[in-house]
C-alpha atoms as a PDB file:
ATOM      1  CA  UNK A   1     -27.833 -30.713  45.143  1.00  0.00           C
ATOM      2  CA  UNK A   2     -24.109 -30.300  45.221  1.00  0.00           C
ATOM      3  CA  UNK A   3     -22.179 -27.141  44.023  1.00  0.00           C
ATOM      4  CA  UNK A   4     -20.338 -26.767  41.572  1.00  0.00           C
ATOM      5  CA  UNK A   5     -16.533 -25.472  42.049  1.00  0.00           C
ATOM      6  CA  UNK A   6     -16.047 -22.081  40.586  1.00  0.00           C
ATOM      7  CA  UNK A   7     -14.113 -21.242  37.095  1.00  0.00           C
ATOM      8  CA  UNK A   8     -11.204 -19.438  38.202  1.00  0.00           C
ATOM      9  CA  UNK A   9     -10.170 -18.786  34.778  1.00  0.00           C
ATOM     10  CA  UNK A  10     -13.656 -17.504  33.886  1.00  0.00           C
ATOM     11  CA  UNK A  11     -13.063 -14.825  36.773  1.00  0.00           C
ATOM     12  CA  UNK A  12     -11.289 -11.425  36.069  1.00  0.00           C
ATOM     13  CA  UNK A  13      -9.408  -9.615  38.869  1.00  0.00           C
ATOM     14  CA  UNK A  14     -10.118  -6.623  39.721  1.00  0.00           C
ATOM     15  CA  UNK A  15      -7.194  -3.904  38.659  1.00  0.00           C
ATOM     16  CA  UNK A  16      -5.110  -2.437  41.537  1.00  0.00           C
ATOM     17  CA  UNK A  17      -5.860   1.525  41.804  1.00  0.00           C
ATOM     18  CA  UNK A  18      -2.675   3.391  42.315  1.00  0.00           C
ATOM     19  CA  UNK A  19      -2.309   5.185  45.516  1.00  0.00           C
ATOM     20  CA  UNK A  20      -4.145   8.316  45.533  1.00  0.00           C
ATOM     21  CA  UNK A  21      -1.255  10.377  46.431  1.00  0.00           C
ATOM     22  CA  UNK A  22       1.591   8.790  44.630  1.00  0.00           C
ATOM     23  CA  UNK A  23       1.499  10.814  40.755  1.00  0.00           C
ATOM     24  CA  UNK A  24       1.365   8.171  37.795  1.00  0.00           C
ATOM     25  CA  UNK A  25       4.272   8.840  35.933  1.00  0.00           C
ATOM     26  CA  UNK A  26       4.312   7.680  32.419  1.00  0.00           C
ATOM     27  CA  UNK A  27       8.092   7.579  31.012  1.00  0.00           C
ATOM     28  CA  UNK A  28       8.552   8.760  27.276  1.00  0.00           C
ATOM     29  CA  UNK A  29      11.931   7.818  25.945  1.00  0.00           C
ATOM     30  CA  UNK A  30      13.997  10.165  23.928  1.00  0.00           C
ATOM     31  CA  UNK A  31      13.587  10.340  20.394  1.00  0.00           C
ATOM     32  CA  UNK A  32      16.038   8.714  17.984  1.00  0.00           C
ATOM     33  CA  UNK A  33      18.722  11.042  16.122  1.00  0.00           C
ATOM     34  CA  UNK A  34      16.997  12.493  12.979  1.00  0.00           C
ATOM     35  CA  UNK A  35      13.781  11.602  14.115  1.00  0.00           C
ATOM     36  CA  UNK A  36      12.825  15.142  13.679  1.00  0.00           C
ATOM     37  CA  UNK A  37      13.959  16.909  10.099  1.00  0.00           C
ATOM     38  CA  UNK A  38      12.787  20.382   9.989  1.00  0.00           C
ATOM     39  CA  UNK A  39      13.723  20.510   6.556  1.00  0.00           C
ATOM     40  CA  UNK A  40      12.384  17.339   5.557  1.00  0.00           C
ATOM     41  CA  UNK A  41       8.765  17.695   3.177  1.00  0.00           C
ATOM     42  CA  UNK A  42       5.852  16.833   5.145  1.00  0.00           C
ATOM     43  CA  UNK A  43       4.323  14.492   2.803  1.00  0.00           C
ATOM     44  CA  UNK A  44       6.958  12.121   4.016  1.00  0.00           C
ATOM     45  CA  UNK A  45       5.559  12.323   7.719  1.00  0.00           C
ATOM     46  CA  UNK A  46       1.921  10.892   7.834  1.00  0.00           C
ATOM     47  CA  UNK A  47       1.843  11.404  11.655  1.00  0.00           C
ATOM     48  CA  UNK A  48       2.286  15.393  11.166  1.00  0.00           C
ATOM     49  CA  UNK A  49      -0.398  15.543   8.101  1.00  0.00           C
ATOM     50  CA  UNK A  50      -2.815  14.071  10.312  1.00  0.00           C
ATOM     51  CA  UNK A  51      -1.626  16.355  13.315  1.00  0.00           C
ATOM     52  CA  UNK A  52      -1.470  19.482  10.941  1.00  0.00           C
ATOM     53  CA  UNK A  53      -5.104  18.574   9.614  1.00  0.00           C
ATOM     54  CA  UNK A  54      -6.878  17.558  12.459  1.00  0.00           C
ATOM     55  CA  UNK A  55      -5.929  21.306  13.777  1.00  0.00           C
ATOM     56  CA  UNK A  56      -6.679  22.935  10.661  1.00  0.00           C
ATOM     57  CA  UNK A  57     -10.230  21.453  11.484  1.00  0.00           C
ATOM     58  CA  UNK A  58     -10.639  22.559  14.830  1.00  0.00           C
ATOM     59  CA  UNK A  59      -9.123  25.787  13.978  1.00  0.00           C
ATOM     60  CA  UNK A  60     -12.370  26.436  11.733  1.00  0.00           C
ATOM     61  CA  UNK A  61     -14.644  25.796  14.742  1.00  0.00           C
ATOM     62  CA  UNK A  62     -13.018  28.717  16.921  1.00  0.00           C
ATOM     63  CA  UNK A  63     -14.184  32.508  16.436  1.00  0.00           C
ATOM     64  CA  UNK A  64     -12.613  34.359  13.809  1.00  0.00           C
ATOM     65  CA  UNK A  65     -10.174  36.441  16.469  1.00  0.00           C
ATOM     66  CA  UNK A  66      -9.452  33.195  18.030  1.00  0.00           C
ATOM     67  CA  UNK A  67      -7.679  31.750  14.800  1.00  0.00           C
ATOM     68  CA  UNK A  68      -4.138  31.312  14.604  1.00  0.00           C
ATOM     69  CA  UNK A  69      -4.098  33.307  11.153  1.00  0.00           C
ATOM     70  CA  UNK A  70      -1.831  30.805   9.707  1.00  0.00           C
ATOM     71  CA  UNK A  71      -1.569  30.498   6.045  1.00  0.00           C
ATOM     72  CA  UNK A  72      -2.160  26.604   5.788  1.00  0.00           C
ATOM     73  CA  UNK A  73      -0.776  26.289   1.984  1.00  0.00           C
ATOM     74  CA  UNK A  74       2.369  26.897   3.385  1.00  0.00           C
ATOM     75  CA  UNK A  75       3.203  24.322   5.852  1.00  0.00           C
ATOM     76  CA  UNK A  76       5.089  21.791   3.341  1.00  0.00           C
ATOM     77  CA  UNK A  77       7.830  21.143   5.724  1.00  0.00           C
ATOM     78  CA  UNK A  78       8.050  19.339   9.583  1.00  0.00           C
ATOM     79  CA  UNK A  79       9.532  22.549  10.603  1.00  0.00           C
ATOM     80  CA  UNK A  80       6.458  24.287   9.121  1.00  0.00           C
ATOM     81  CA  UNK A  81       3.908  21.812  11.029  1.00  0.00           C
ATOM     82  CA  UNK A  82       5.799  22.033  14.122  1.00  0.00           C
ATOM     83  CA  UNK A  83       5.516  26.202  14.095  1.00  0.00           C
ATOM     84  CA  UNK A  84       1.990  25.525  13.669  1.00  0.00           C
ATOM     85  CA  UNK A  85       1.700  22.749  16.027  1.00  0.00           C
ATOM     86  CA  UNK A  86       3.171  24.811  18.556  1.00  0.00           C
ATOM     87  CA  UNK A  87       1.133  28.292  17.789  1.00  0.00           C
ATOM     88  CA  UNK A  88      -2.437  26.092  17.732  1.00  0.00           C
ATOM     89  CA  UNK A  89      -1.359  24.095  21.209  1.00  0.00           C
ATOM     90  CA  UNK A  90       0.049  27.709  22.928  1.00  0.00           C
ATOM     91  CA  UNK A  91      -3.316  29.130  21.632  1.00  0.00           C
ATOM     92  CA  UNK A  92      -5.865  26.253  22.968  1.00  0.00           C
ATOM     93  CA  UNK A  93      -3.472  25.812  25.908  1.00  0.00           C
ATOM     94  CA  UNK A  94      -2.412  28.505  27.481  1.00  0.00           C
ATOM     95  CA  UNK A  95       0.082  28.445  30.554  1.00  0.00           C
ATOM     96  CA  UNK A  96      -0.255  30.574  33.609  1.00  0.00           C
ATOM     97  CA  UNK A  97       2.578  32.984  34.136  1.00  0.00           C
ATOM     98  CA  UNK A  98       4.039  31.801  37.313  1.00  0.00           C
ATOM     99  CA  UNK A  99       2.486  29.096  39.502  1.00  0.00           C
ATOM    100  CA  UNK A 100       0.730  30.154  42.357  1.00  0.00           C
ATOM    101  CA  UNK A 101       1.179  29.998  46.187  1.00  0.00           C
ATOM    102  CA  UNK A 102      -0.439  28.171  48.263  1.00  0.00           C
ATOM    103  CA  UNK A 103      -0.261  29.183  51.726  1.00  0.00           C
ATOM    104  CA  UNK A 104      -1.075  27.373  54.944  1.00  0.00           C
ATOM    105  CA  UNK A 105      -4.267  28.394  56.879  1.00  0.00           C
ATOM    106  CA  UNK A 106      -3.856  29.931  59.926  1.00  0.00           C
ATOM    107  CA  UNK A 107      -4.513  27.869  63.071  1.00  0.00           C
ATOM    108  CA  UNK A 108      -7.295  29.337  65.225  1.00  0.00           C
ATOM    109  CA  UNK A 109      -8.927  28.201  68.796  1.00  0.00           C
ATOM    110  CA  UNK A 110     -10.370  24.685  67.752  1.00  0.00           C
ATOM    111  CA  UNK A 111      -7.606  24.094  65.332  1.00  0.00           C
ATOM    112  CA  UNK A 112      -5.101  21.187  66.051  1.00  0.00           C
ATOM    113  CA  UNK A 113      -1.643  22.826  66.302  1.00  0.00           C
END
């Protein structure tokens, strides 16, 4: 019996895992000039419709008090999706008011120094 050579191309290598304490960064580049028209009708923006309705949707899931209490017939502009956009995402994600501290722990007998 003689073996056969294996199929390099038939194996997949396996993916390098970032250091654990190096952050992925992800870069977003800048937006082109009049990219964003808060004037300009929403029906000419498919991304925001879908935005604007797939929060509308979740919206109706949430308790009554935890609604934004936006009147939906009314956002006909990008300006008027982005005010909603940014109540809904303020609302689902709120931000702490300042960061916290994080102080050392003390060293006691035992303790490396």
């Amino acid at each position: 019996m003689t073996k056969k050579a294996a199929n390099k191309s038939s194996r997949r290598a396996a993916p390098e895992a970032a250091p654990a304490d190096l952050p992925t960064m992800v870069e977003v580049p800048k937006p082109a000039a009049g990219s964003y028209d808060p004037t300009r009708p929403l029906s000419k923006n498919t991304l925001l419709q879908h935005q604007v309705r797939h929060f509308q949707l979740l919206e109706q899931t949430l308790p009554r008090d935890r609604r934004s209490g936006h009147d939906h017939r009314r956002i006909v502009t990008e300006g008027d999706a982005a005010e909603y956009l940014r109540k809904m995402t303020a609302m689902l994600h709120p931000q702490e008011a300042a960061p916290t501290k994080v102080s050392a722990a003390p060293s006691g007998p035992g303790k490396d120094e």
